[in-house]
C-alpha atoms as a PDB file:
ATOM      1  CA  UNK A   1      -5.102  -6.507  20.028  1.00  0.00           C
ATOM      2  CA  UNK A   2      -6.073  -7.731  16.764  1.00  0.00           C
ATOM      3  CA  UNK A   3      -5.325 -11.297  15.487  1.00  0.00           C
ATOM      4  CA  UNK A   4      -4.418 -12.126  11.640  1.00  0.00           C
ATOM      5  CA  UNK A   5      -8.060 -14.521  11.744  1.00  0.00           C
ATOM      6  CA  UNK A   6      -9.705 -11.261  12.658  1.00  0.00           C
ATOM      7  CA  UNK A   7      -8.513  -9.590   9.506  1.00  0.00           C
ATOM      8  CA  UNK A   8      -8.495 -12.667   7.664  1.00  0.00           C
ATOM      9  CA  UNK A   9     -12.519 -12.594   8.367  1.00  0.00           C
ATOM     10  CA  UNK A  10     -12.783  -8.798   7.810  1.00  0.00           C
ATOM     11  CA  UNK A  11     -10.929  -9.298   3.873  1.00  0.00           C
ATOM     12  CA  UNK A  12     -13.563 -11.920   3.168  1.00  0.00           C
ATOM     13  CA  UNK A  13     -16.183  -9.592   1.225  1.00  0.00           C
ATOM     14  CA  UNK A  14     -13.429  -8.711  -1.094  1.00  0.00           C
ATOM     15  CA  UNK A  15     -13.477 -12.659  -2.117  1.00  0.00           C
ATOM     16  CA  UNK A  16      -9.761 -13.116  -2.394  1.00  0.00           C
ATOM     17  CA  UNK A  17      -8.084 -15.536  -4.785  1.00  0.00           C
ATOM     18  CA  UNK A  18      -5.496 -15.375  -2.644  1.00  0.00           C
ATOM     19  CA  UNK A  19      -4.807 -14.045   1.008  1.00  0.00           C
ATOM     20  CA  UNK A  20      -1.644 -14.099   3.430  1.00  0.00           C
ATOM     21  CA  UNK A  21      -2.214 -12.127   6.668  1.00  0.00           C
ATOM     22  CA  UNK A  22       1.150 -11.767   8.742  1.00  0.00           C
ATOM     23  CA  UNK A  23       1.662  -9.929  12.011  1.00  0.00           C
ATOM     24  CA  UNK A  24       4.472  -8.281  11.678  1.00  0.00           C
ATOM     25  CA  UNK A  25       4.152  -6.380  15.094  1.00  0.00           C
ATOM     26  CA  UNK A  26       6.217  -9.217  17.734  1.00  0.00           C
ATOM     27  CA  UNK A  27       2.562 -10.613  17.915  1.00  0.00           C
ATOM     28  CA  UNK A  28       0.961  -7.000  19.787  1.00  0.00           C
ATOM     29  CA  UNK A  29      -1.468  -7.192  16.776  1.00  0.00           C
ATOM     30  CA  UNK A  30      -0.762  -3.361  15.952  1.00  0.00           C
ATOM     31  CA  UNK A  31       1.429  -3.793  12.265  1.00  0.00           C
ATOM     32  CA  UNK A  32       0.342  -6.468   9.402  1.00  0.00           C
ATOM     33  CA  UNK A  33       1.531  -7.505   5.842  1.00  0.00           C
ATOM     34  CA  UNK A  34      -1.510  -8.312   3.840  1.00  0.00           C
ATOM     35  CA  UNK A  35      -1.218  -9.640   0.497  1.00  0.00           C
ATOM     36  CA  UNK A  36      -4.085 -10.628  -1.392  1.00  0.00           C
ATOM     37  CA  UNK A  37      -5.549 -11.143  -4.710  1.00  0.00           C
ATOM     38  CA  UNK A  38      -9.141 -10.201  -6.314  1.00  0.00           C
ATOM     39  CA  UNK A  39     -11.010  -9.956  -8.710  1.00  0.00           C
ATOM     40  CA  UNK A  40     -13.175  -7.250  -6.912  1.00  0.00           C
ATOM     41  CA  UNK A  41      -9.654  -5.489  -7.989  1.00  0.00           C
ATOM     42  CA  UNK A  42     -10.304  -5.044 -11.660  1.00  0.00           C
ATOM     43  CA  UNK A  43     -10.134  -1.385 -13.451  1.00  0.00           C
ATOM     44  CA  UNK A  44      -9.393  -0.300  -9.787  1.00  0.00           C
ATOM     45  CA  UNK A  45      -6.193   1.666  -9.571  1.00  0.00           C
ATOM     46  CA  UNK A  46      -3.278   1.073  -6.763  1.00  0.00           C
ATOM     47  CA  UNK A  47      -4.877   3.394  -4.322  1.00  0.00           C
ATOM     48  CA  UNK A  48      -8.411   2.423  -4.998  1.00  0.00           C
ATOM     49  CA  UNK A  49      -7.719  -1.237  -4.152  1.00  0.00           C
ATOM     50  CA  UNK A  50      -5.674  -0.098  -0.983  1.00  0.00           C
ATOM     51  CA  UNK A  51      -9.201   2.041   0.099  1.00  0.00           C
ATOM     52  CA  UNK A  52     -11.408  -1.526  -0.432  1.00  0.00           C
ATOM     53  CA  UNK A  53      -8.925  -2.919   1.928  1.00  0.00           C
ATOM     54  CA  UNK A  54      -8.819  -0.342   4.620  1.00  0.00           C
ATOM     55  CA  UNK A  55     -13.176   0.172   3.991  1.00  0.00           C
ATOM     56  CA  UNK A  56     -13.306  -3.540   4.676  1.00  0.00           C
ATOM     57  CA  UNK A  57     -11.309  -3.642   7.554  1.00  0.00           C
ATOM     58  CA  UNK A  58     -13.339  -0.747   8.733  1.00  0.00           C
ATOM     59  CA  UNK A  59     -12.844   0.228  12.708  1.00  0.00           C
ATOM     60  CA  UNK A  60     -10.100  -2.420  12.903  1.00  0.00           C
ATOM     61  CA  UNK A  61      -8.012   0.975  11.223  1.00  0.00           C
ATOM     62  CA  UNK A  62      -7.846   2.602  14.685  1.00  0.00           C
ATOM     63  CA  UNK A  63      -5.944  -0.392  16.249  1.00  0.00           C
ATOM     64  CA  UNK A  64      -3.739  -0.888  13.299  1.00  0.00           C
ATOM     65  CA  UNK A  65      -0.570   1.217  13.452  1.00  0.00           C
ATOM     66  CA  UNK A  66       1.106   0.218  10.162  1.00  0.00           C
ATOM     67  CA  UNK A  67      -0.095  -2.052   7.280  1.00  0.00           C
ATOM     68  CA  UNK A  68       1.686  -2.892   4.395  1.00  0.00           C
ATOM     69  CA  UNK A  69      -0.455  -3.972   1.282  1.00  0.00           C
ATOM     70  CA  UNK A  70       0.168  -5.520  -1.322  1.00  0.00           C
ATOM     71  CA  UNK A  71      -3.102  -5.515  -3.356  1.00  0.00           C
ATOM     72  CA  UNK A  72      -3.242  -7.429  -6.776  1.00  0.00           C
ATOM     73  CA  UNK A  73      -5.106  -8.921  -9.410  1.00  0.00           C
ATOM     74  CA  UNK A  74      -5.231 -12.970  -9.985  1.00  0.00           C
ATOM     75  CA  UNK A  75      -2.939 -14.100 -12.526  1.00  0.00           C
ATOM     76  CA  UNK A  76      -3.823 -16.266 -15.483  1.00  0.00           C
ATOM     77  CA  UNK A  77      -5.101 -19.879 -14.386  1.00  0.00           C
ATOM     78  CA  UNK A  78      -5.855 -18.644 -11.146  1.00  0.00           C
END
């Protein structure tokens, strides 16, 4: 069972502007909703930033049943 700290932890190489890490599983740590903002993200394409996220989680993928991304660049005054 994973915990959102773990993956918190994991997303930290990507230095995110922003980060919000919800189980979304009943707490069985098996489904998340990540949102998070880089600027590791720029000239990266949708899918591209999705693959940084699922590289830097790395073997956390095998316990992860469903994630739902939302990957993004900082806005202005960020």
């Amino acid at each position: 069972m994973l915990t959102t700290e773990e993956i918190r932890s994991a997303l930290v190489p990507l230095h995110p502007e922003s980060l919000a890490v919800e189980d979304i599983s009943g707490n069985c740590g098996t489904s998340f909703r990540i949102e998070i903002s880089s600027k590791d993200f720029v000239g990266a394409r949708l899918i591209e930033r999705q693959r940084m996220v699922h590289k830097a989680l790395g073997d956390m993928m095998e316990e992860i049943h469903a994630l739902e991304l939302k990957c993004s660049l900082p806005t202005a005054g960020n």
